[in-house]
PDB file of N, CA and C in Angstrom:
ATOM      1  N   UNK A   1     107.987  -3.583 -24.192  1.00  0.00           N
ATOM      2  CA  UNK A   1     107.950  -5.028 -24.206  1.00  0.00           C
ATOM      3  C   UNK A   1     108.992  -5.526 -25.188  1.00  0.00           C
ATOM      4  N   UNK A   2     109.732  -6.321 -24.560  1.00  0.00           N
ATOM      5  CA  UNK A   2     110.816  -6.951 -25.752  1.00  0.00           C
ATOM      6  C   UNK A   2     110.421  -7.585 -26.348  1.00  0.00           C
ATOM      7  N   UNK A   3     110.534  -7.849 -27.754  1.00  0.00           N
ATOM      8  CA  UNK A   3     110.300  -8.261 -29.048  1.00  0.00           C
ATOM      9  C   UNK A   3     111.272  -9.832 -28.732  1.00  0.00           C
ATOM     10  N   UNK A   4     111.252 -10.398 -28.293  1.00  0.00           N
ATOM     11  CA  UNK A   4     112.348 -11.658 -27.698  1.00  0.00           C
ATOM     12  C   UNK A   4     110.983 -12.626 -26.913  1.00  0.00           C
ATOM     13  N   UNK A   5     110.836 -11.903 -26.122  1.00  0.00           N
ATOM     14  CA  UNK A   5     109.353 -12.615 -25.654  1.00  0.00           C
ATOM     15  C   UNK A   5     108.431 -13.678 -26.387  1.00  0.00           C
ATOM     16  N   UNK A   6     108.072 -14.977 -25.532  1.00  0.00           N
ATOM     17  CA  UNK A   6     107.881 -16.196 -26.761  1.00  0.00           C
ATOM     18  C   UNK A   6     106.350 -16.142 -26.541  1.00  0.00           C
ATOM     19  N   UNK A   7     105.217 -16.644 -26.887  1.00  0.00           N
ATOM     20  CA  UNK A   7     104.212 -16.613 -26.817  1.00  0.00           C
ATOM     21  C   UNK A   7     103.925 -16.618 -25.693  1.00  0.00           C
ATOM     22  N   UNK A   8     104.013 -17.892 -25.256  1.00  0.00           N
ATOM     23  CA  UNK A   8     103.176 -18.067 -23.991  1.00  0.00           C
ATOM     24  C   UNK A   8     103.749 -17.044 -23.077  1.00  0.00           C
ATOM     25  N   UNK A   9     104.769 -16.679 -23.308  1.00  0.00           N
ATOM     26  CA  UNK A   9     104.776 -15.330 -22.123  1.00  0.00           C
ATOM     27  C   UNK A   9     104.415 -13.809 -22.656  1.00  0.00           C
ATOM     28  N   UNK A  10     103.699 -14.069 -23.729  1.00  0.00           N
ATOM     29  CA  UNK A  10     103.406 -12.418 -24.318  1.00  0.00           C
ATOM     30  C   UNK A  10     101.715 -12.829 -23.806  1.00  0.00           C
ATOM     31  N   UNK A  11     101.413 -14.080 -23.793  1.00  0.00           N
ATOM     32  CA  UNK A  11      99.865 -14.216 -23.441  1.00  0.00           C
ATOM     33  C   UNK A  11      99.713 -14.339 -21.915  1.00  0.00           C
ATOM     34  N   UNK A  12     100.632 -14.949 -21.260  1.00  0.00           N
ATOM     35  CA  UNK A  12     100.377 -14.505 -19.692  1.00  0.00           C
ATOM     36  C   UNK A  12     100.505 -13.059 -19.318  1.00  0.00           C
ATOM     37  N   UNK A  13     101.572 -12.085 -19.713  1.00  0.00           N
ATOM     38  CA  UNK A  13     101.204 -10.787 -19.879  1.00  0.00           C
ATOM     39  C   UNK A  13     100.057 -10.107 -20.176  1.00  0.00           C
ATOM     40  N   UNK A  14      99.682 -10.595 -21.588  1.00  0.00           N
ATOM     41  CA  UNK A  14      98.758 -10.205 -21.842  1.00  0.00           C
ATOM     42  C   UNK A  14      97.126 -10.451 -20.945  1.00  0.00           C
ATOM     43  N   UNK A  15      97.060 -11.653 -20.182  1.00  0.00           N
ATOM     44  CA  UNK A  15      95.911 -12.324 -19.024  1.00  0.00           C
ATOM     45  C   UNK A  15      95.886 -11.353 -17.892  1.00  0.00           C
ATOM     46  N   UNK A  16      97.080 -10.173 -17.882  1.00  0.00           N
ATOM     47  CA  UNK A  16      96.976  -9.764 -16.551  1.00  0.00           C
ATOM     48  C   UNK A  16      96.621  -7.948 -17.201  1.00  0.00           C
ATOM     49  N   UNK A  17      96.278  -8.121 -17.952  1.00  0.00           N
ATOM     50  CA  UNK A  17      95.439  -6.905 -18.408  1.00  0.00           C
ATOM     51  C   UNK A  17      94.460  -6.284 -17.745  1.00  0.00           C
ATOM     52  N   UNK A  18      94.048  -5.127 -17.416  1.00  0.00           N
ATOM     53  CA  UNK A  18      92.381  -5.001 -17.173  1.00  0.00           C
ATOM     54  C   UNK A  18      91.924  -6.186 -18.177  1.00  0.00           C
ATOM     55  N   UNK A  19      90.078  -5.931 -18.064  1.00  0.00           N
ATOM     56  CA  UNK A  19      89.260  -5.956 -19.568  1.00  0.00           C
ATOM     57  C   UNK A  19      89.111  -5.411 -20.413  1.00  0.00           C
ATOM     58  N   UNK A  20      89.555  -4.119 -20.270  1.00  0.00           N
ATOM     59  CA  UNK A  20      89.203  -3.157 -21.261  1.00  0.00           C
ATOM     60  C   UNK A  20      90.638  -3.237 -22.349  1.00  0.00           C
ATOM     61  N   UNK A  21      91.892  -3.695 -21.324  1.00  0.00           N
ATOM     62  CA  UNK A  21      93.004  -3.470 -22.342  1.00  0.00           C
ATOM     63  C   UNK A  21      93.019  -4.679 -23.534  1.00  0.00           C
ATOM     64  N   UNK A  22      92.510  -5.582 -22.294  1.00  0.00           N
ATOM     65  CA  UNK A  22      93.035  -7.260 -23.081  1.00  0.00           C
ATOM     66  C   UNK A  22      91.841  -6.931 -24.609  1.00  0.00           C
ATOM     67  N   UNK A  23      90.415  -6.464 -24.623  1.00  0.00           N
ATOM     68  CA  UNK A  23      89.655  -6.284 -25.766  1.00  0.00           C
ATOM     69  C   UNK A  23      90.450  -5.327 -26.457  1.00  0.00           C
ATOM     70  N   UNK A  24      91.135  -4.595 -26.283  1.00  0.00           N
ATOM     71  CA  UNK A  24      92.271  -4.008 -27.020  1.00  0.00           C
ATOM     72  C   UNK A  24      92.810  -4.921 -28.496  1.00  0.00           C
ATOM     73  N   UNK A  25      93.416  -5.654 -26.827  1.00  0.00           N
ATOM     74  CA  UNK A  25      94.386  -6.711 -27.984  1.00  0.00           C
ATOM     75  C   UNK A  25      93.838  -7.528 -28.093  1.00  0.00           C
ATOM     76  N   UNK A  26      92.404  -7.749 -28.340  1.00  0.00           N
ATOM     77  CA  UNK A  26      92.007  -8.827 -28.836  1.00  0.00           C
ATOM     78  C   UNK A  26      91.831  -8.295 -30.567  1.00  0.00           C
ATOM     79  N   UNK A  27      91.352  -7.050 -30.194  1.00  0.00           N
ATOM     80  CA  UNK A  27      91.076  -5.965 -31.733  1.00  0.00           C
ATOM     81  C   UNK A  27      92.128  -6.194 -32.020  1.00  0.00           C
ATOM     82  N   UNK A  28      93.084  -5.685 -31.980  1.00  0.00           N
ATOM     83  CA  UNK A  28      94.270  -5.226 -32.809  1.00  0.00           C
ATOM     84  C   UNK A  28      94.658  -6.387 -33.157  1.00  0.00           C
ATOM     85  N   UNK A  29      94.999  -7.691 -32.691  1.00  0.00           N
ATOM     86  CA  UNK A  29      95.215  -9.095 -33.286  1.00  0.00           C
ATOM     87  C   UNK A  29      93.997  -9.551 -34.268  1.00  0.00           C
ATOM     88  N   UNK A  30      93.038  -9.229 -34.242  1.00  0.00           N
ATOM     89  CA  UNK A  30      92.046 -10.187 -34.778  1.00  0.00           C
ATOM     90  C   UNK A  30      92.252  -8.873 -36.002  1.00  0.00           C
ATOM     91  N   UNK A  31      92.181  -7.852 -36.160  1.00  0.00           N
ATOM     92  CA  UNK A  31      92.381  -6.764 -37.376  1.00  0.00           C
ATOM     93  C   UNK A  31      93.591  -7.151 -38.132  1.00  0.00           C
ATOM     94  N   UNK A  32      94.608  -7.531 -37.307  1.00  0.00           N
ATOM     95  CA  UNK A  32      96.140  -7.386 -38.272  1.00  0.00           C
ATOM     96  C   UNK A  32      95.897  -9.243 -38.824  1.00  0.00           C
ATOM     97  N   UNK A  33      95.021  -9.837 -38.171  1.00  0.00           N
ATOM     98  CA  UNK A  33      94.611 -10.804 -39.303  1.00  0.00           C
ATOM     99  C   UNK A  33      93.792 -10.812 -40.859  1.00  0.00           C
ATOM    100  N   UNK A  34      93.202  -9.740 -41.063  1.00  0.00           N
ATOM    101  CA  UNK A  34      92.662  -9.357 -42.056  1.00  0.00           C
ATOM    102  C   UNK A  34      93.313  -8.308 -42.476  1.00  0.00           C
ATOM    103  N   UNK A  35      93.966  -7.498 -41.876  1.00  0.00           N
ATOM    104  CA  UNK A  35      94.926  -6.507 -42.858  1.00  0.00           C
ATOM    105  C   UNK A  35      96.084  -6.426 -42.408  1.00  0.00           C
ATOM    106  N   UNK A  36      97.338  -6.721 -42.532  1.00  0.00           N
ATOM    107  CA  UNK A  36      98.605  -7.017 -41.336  1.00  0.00           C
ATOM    108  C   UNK A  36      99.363  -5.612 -42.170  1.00  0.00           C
ATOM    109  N   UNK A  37      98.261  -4.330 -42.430  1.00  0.00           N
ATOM    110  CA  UNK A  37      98.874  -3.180 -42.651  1.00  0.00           C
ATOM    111  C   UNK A  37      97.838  -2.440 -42.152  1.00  0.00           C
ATOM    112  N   UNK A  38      97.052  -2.734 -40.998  1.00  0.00           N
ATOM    113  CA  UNK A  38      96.243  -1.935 -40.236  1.00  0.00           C
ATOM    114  C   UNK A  38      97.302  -1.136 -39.346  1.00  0.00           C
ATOM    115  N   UNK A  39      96.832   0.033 -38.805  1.00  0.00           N
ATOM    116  CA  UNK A  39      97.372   0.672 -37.887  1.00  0.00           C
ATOM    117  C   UNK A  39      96.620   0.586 -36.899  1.00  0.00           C
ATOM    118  N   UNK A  40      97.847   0.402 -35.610  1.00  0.00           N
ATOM    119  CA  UNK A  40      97.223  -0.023 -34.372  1.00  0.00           C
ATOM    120  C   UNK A  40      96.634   0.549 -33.468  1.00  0.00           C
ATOM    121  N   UNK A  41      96.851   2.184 -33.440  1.00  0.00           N
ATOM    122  CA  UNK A  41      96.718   3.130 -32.769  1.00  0.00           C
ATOM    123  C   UNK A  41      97.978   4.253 -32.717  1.00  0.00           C
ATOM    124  N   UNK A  42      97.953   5.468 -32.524  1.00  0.00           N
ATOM    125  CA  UNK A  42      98.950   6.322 -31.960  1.00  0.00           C
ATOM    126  C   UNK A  42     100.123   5.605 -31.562  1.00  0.00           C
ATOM    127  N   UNK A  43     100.924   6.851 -32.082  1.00  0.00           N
ATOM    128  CA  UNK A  43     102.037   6.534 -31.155  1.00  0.00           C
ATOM    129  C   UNK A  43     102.261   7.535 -30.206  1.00  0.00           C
ATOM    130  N   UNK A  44     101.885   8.118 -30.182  1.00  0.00           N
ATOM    131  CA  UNK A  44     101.434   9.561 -29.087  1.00  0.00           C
ATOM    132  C   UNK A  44     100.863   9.011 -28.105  1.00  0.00           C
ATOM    133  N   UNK A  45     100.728   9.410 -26.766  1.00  0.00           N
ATOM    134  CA  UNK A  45      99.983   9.137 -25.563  1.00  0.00           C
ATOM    135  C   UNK A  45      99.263   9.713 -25.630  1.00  0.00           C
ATOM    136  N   UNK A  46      98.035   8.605 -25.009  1.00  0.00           N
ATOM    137  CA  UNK A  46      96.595   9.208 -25.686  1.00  0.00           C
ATOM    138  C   UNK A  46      96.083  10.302 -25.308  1.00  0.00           C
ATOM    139  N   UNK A  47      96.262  10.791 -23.914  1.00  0.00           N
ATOM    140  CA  UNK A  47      96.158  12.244 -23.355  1.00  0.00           C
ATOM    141  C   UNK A  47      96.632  13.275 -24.594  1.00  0.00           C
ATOM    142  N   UNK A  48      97.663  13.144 -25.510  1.00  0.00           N
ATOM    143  CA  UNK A  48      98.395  14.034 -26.187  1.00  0.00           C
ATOM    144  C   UNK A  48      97.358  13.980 -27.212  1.00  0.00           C
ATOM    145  N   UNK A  49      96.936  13.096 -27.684  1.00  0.00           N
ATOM    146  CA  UNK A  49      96.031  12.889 -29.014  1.00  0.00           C
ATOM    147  C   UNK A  49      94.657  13.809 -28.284  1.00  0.00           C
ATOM    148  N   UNK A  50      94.124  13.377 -27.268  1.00  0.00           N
ATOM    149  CA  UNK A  50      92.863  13.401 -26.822  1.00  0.00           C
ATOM    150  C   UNK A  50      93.383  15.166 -26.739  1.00  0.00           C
ATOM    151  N   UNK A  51      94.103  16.146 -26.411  1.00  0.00           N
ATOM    152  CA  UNK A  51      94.883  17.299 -26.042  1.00  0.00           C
ATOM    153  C   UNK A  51      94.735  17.988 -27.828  1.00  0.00           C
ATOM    154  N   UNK A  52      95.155  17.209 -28.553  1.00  0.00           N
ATOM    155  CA  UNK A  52      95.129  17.812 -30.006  1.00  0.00           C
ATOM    156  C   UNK A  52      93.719  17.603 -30.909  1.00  0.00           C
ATOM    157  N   UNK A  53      92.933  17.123 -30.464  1.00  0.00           N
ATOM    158  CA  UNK A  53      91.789  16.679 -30.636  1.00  0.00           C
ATOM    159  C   UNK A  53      90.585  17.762 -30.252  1.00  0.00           C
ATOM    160  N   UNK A  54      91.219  18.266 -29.123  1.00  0.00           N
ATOM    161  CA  UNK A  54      90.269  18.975 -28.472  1.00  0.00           C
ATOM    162  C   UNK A  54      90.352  20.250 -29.054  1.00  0.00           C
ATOM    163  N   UNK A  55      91.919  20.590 -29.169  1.00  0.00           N
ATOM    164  CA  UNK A  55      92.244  21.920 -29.722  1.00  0.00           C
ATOM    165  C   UNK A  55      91.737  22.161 -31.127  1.00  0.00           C
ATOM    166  N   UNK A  56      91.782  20.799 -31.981  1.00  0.00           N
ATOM    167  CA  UNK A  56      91.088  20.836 -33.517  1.00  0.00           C
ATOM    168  C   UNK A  56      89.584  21.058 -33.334  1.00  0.00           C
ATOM    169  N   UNK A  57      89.236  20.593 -32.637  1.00  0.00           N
ATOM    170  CA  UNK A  57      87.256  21.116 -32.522  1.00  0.00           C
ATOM    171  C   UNK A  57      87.175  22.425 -31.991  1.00  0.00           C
ATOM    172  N   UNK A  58      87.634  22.840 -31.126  1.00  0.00           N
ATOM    173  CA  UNK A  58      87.765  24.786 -30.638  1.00  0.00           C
ATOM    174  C   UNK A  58      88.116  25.384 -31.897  1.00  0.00           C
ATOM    175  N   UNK A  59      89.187  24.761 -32.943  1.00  0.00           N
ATOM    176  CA  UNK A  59      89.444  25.781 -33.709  1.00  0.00           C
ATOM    177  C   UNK A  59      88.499  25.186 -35.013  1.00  0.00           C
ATOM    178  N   UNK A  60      87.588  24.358 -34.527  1.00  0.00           N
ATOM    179  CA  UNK A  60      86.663  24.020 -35.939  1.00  0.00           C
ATOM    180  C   UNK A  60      85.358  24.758 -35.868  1.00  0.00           C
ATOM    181  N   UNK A  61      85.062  24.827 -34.578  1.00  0.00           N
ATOM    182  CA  UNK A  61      84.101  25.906 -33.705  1.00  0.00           C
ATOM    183  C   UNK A  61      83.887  27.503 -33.987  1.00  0.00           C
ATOM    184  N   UNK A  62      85.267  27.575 -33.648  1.00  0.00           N
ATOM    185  CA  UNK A  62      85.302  28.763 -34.082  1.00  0.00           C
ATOM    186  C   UNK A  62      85.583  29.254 -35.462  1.00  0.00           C
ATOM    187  N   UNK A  63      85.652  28.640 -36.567  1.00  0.00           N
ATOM    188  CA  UNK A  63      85.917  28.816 -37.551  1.00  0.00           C
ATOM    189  C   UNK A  63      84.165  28.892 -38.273  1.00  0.00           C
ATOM    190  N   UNK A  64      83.239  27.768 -37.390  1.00  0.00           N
ATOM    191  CA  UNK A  64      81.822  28.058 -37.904  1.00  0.00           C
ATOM    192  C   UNK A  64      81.138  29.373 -37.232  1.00  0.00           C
ATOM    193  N   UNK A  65      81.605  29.773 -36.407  1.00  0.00           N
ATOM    194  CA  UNK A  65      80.745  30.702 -35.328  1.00  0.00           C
ATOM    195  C   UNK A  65      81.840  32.499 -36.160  1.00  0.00           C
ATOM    196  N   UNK A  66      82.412  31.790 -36.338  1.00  0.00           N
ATOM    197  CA  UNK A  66      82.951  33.602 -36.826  1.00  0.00           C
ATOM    198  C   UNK A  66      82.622  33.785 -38.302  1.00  0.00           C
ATOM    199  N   UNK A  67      82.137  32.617 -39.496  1.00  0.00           N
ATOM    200  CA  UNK A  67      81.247  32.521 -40.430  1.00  0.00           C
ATOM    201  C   UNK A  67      82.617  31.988 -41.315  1.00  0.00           C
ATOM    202  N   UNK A  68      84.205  32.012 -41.300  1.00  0.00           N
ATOM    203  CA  UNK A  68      84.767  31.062 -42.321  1.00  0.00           C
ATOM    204  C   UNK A  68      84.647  30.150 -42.710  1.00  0.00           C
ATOM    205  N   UNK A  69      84.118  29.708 -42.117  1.00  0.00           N
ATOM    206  CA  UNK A  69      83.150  28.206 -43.002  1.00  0.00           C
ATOM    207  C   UNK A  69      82.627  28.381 -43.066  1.00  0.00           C
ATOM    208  N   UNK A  70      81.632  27.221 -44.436  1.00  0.00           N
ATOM    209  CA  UNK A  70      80.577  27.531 -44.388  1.00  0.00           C
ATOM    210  C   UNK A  70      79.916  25.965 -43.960  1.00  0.00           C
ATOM    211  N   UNK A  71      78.856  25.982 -43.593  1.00  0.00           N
ATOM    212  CA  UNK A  71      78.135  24.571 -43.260  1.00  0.00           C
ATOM    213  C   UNK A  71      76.953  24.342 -44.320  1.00  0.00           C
ATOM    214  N   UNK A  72      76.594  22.799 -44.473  1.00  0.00           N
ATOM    215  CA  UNK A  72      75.675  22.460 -45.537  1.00  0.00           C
ATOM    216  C   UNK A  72      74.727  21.410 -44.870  1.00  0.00           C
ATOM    217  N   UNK A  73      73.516  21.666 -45.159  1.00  0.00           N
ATOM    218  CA  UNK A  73      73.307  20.437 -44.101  1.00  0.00           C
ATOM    219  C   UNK A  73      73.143  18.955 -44.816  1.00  0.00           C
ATOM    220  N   UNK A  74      72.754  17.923 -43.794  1.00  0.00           N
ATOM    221  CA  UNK A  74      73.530  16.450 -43.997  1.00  0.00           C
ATOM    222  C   UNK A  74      73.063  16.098 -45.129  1.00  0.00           C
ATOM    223  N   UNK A  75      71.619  15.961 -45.210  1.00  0.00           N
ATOM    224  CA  UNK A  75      71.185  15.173 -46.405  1.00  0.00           C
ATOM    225  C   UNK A  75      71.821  16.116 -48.210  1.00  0.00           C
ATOM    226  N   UNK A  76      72.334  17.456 -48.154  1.00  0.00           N
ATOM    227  CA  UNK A  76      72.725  17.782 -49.438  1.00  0.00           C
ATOM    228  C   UNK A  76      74.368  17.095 -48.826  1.00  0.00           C
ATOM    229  N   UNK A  77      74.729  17.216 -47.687  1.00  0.00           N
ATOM    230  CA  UNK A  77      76.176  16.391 -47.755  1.00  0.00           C
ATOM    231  C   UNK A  77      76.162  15.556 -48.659  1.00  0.00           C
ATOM    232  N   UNK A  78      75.135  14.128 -47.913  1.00  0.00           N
ATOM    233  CA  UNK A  78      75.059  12.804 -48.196  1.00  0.00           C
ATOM    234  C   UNK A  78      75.198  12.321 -49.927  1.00  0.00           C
ATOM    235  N   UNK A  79      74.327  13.832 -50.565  1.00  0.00           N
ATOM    236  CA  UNK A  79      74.008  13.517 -52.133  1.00  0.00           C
ATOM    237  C   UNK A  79      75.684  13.887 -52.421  1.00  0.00           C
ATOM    238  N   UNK A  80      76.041  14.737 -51.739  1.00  0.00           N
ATOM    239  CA  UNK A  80      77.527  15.128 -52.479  1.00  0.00           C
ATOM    240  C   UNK A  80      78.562  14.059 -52.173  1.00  0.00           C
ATOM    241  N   UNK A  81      78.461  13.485 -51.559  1.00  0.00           N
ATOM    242  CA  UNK A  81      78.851  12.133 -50.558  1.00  0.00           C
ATOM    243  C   UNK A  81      78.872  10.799 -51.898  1.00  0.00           C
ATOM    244  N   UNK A  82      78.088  10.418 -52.050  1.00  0.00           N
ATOM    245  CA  UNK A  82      77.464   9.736 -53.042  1.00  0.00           C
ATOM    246  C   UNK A  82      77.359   9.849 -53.743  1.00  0.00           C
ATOM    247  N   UNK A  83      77.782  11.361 -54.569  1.00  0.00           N
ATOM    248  CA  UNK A  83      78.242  11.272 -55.890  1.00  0.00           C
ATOM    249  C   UNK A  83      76.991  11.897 -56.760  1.00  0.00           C
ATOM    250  N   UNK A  84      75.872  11.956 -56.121  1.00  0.00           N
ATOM    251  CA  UNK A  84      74.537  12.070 -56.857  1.00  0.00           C
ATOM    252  C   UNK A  84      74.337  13.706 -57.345  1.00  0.00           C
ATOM    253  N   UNK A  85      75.373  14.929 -56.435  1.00  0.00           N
ATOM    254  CA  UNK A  85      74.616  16.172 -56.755  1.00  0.00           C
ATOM    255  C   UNK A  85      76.862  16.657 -56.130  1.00  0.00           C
ATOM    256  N   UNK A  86      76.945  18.212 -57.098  1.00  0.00           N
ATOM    257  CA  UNK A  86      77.916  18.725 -56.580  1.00  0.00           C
ATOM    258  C   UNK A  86      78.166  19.817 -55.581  1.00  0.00           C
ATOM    259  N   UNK A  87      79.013  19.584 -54.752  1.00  0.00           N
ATOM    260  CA  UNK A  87      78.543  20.871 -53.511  1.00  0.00           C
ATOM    261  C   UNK A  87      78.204  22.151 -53.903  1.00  0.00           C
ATOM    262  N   UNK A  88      77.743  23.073 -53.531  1.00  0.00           N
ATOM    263  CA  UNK A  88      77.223  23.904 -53.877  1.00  0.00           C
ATOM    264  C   UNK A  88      78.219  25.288 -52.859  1.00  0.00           C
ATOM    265  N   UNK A  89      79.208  25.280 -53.087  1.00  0.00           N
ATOM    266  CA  UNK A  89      79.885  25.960 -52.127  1.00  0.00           C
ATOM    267  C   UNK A  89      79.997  27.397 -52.856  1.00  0.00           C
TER     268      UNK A  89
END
């Protein structure tokens, strides 16, 4: 999209959205009003993200199932979380 584009034609563009995209940009405008150093999303195509995403949980998987990690469960997380108790690793 060219950066030249004047409103009213970035918002008729924008009208011919699905619904799902236009709530997109309704987020991402109504966010970069409260932080105009939010990030908007990837710049990767989301297949590529959703692709590296998948590969990080197989190798997080397998990192609990072959015992290199170790796991803790939530509520001693939560205290370590909060500052209240130190992990116990």
């Amino acid at each position: 999209m060219s950066l030249n584009l004047t409103t009213h034609e970035i918002i008729v563009s924008a009208l011919q959205l699905p619904i799902a995209a236009r709530e997109e940009v309704i987020v991402a405008l109504q966010e970069s009003l409260i932080d105009a150093d939010v990030d908007h999303g990837p710049t990767e195509p989301a297949d590529e993200v959703e692709a590296a995403w998948s590969d990080e949980i197989a190798r997080r998987i397998a990192d609990i199932d072959s015992g290199r990690v170790k796991t803790i469960p939530s509520d001693e997380a939560w205290k370590y979380i909060d500052g209240k108790s130190p992990p116990n690793l």
